[in-house]
Structure formats: structure tokens, C-alpha cells
C-alpha atoms as a PDB file:
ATOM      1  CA  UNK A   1      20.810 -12.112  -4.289  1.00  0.00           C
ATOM      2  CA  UNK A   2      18.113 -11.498  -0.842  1.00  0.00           C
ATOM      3  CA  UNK A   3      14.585 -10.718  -0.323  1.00  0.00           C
ATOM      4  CA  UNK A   4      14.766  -7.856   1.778  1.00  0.00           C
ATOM      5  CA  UNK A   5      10.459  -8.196   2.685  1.00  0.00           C
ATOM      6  CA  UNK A   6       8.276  -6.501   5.348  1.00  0.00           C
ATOM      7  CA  UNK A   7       6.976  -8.976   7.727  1.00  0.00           C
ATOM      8  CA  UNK A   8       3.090  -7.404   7.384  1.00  0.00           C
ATOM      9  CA  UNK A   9       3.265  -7.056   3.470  1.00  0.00           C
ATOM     10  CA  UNK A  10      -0.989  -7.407   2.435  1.00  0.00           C
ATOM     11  CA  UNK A  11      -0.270  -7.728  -1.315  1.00  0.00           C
ATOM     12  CA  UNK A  12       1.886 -10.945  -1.139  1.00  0.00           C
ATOM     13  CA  UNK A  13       2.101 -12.983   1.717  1.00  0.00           C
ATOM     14  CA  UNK A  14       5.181 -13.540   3.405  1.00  0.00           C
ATOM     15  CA  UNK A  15       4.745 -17.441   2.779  1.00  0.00           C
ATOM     16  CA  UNK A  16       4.978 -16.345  -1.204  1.00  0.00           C
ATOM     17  CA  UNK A  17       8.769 -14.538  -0.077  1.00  0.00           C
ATOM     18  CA  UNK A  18       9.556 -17.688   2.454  1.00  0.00           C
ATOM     19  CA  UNK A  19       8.651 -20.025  -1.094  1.00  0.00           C
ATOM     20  CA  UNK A  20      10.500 -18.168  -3.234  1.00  0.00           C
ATOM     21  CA  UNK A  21      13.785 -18.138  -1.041  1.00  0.00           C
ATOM     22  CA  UNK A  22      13.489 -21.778  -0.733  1.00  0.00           C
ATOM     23  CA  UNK A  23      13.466 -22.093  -4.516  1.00  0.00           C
ATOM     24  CA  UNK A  24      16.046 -19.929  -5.501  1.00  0.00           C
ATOM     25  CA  UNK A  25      18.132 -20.273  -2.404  1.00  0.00           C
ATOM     26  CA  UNK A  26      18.035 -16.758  -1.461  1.00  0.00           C
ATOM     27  CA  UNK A  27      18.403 -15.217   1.676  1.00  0.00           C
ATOM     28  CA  UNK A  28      14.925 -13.820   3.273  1.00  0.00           C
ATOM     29  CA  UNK A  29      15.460 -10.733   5.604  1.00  0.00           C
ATOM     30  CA  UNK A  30      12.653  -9.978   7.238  1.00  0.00           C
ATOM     31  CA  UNK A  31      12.041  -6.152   8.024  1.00  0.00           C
ATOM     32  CA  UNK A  32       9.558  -6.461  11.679  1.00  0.00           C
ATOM     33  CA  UNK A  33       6.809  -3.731  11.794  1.00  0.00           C
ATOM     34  CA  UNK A  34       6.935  -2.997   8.264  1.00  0.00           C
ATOM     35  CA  UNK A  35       5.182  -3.920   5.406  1.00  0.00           C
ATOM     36  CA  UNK A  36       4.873  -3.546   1.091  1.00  0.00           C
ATOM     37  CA  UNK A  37       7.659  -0.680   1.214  1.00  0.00           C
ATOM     38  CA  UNK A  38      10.179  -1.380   4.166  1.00  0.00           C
ATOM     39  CA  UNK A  39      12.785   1.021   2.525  1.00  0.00           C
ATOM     40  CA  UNK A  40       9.788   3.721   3.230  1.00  0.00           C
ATOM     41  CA  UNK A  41       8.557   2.392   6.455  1.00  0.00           C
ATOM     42  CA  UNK A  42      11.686   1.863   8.561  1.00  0.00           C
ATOM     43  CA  UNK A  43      14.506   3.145   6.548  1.00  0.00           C
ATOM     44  CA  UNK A  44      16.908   2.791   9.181  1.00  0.00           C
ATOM     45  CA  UNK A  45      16.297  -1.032   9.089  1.00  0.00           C
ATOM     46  CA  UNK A  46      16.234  -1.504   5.253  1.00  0.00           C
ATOM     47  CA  UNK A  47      19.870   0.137   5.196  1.00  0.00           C
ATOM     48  CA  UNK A  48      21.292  -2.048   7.949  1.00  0.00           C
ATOM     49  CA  UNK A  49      20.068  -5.278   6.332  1.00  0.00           C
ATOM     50  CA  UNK A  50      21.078  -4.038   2.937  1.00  0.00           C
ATOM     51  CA  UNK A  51      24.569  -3.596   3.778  1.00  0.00           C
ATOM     52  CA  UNK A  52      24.838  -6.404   5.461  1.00  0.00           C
ATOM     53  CA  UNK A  53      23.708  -8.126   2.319  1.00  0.00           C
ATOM     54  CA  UNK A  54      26.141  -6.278   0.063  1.00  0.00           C
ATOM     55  CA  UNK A  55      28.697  -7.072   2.399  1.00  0.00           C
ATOM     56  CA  UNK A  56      28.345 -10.600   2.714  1.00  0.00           C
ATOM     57  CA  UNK A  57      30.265 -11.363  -0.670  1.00  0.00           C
ATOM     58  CA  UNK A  58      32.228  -8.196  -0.592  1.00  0.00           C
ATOM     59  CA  UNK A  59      33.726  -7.627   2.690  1.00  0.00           C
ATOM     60  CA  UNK A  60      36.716  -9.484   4.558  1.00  0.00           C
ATOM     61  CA  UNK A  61      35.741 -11.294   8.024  1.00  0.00           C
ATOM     62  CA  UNK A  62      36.118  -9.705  11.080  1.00  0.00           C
ATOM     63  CA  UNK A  63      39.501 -11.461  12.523  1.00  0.00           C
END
């Protein structure tokens, strides 16, 4: 499990996204220059951090 979260999100604070990765011990990936819909707002960003995410448990190391 990650946060993917745009860094200038209005509705809820980054702080609230920084707290609840501490909690749960997720990762927080910050998206820069986006905000409450980062998938919207810089696509090309969400993707990369999502499949780095989905790769993390699912793909071999690079030798």
C-alpha cells in the first residue's frame, strides 16, 4: 500500500497524508506541482510513481 498525494492538495493537508503514512507505515509519494487529482494534473508523473509502487513487491532487482 502508498499514498500517491499532490504536494498543493487544499482539501487535506499534506501533514494529514505525512500522519497517516507514519501510522500505517505506508509509503508517501509526493506528486510536485499538483494537487487534489495528481492522476489528472500531471498524468505522466502519477504513472511513473505508480509503477514504481506496483513494482516494488512485484518485480526482480536490477542485477
Amino acid at each position: 500500500m502508498a499514498l500517491i498525494y499532490g504536494r498543493h492538495d487544499l482539501q487535506v493537508g499534506l501533514k494529514v497524508a505525512e500522519a497517516a503514512s507514519a501510522r500505517r507505515g505506508w509509503p508517501l509519494d509526493v506528486i510536485e506541482n499538483a494537487a487534489d487529482g495528481p492522476a489528472f494534473e500531471r498524468p505522466g508523473a502519477f504513472l511513473e510513481t505508480l509503477r514504481t509502487e506496483i513494482c516494488v513487491p512485484l518485480c526482480p532487482q536490477a542485477a
